[in-house]
Protein backbone atom coordinates (compact mmCIF):
# COMPACT_ATOMS: atom_id res chain seq x y z
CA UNK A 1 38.67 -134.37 -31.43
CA UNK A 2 38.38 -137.98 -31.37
CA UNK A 3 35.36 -139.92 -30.38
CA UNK A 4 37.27 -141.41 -27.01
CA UNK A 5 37.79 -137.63 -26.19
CA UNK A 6 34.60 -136.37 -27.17
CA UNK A 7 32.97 -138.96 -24.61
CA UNK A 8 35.58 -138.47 -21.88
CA UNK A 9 35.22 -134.60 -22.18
CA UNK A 10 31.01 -135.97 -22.12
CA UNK A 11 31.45 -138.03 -18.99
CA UNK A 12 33.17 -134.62 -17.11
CA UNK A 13 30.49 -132.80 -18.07
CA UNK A 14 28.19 -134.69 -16.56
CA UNK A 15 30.07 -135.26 -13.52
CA UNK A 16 30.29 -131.57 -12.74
CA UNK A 17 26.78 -131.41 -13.33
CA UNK A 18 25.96 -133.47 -10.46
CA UNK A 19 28.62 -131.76 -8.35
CA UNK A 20 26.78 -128.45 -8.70
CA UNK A 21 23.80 -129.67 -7.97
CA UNK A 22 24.98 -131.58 -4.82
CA UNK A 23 25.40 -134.47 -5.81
CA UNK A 24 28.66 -136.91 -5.38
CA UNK A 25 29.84 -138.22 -8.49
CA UNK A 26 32.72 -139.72 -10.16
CA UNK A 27 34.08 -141.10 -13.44
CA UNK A 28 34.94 -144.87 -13.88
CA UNK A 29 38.11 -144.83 -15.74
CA UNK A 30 37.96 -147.70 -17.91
CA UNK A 31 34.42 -148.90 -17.53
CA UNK A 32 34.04 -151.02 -20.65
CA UNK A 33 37.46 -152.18 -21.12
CA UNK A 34 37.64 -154.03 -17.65
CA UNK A 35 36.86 -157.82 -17.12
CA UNK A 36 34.02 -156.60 -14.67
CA UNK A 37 31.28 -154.80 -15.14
CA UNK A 38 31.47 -150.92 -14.35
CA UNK A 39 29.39 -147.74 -15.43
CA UNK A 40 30.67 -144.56 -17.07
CA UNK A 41 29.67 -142.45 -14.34
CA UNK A 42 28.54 -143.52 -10.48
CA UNK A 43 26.66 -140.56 -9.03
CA UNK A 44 24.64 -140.26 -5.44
CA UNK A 45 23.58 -138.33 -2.41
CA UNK A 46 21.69 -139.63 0.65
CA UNK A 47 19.05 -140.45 -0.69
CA UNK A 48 19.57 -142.46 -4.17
CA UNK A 49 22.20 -143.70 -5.88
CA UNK A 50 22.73 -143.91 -10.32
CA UNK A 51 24.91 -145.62 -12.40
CA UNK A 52 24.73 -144.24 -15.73
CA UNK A 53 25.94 -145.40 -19.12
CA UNK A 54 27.24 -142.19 -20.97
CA UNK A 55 27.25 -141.11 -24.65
CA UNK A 56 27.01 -138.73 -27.29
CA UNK A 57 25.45 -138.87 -30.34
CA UNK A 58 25.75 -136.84 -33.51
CA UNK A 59 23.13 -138.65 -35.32
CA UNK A 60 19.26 -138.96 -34.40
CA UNK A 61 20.15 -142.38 -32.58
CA UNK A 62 22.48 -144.25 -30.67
CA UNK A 63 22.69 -148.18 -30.88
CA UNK A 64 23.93 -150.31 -27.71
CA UNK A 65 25.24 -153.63 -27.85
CA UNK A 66 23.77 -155.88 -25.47
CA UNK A 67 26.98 -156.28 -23.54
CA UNK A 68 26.85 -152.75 -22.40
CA UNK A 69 23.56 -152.54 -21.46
CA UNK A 70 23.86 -155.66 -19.84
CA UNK A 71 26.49 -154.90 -17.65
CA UNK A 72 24.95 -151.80 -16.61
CA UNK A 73 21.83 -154.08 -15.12
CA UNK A 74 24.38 -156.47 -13.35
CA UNK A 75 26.16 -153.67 -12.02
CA UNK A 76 23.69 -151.38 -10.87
CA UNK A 77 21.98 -154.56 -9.55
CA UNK A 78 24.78 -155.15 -7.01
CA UNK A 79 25.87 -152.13 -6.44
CA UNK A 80 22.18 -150.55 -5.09
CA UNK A 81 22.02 -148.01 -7.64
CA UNK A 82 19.39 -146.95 -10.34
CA UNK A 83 20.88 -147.78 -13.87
CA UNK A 84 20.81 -145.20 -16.59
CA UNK A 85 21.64 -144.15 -19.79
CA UNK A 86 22.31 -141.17 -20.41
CA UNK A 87 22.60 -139.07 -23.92
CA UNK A 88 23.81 -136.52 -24.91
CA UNK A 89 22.92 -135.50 -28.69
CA UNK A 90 24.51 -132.65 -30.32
CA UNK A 91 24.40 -129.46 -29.24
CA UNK A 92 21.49 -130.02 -26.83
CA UNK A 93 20.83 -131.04 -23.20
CA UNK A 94 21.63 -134.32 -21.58
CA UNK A 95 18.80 -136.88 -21.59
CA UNK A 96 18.14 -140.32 -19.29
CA UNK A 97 16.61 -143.16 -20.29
CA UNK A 98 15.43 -145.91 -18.38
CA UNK A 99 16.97 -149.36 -19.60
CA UNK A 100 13.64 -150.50 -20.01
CA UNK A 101 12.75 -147.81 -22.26
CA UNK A 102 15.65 -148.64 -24.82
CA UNK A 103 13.72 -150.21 -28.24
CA UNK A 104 15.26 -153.56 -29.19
CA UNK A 105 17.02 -154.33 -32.22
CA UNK A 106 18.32 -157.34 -33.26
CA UNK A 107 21.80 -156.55 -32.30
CA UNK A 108 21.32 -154.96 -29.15
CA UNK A 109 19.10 -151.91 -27.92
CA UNK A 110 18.95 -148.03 -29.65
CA UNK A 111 17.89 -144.85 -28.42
CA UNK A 112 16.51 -142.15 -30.95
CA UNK A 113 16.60 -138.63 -30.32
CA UNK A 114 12.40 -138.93 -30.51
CA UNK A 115 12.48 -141.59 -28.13
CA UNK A 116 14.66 -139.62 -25.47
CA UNK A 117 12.66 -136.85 -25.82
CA UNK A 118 9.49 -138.29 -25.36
CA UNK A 119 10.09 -141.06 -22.23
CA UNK A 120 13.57 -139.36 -21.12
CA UNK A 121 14.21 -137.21 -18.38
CA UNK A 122 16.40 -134.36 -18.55
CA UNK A 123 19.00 -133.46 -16.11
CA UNK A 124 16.80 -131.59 -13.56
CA UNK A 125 14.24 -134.72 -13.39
CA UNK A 126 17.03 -136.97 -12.91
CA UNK A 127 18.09 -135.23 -9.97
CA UNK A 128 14.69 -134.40 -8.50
């Protein structure tokens, strides 16, 4: 499976996720390749709304470029919504991380799986 699949297939996953749990969600086809700013996944019910940057990881971390994460800030900022990243690593549950909780490199931000599991939420907390 290629990477573009294996995140695509990722993004679903997550979207059904928030379906089940009543949540509204949806995929933005694209989001990266588009002069504009856009998240993976936009998700919401009454109450809040998230804009979350999606991957998966088969190593213990996951590097951002600054672009990305950058975009995700500009476009959560307008759009009223909470921005996110969220991680999946390999064979285990998704995780969320706070932008602010990304460590800093010098090329843009990372995520380890030590990190996610030690200021991220899981799935249940997200939506809580």
């Amino acid at each position: 499976m290629s990477r573009k699949s294996k995140g695509i297939n990722a993004e679903r996953e997550l979207i059904h996720l928030f379906w089940e749990h009543g949540w509204a969600a949806i995929r933005v086809a694209g989001s990266g390749s588009s002069k504009y700013p856009s998240p993976d996944v936009l998700a919401g019910n009454n109450l809040r709304r998230v804009a979350v940057e999606c991957k998966t990881c088969h190593d213990l971390k996951k590097y951002f470029k600054k672009k990305e994460i950058h975009e995700l800030k500009e476009f959560a900022a307008l759009f009223g919504a909470e921005p996110w990243v969220g991680i999946r690593f390999d064979t285990l549950e998704w995780y969320f991380l706070s932008i602010d909780d990304l460590e800093e490199t010098d090329a843009g931000y990372a995520a380890s799986l030590q990190l996610v599991k030690l200021k991220g939420l899981i799935f249940s907390e997200i939506i809580g």
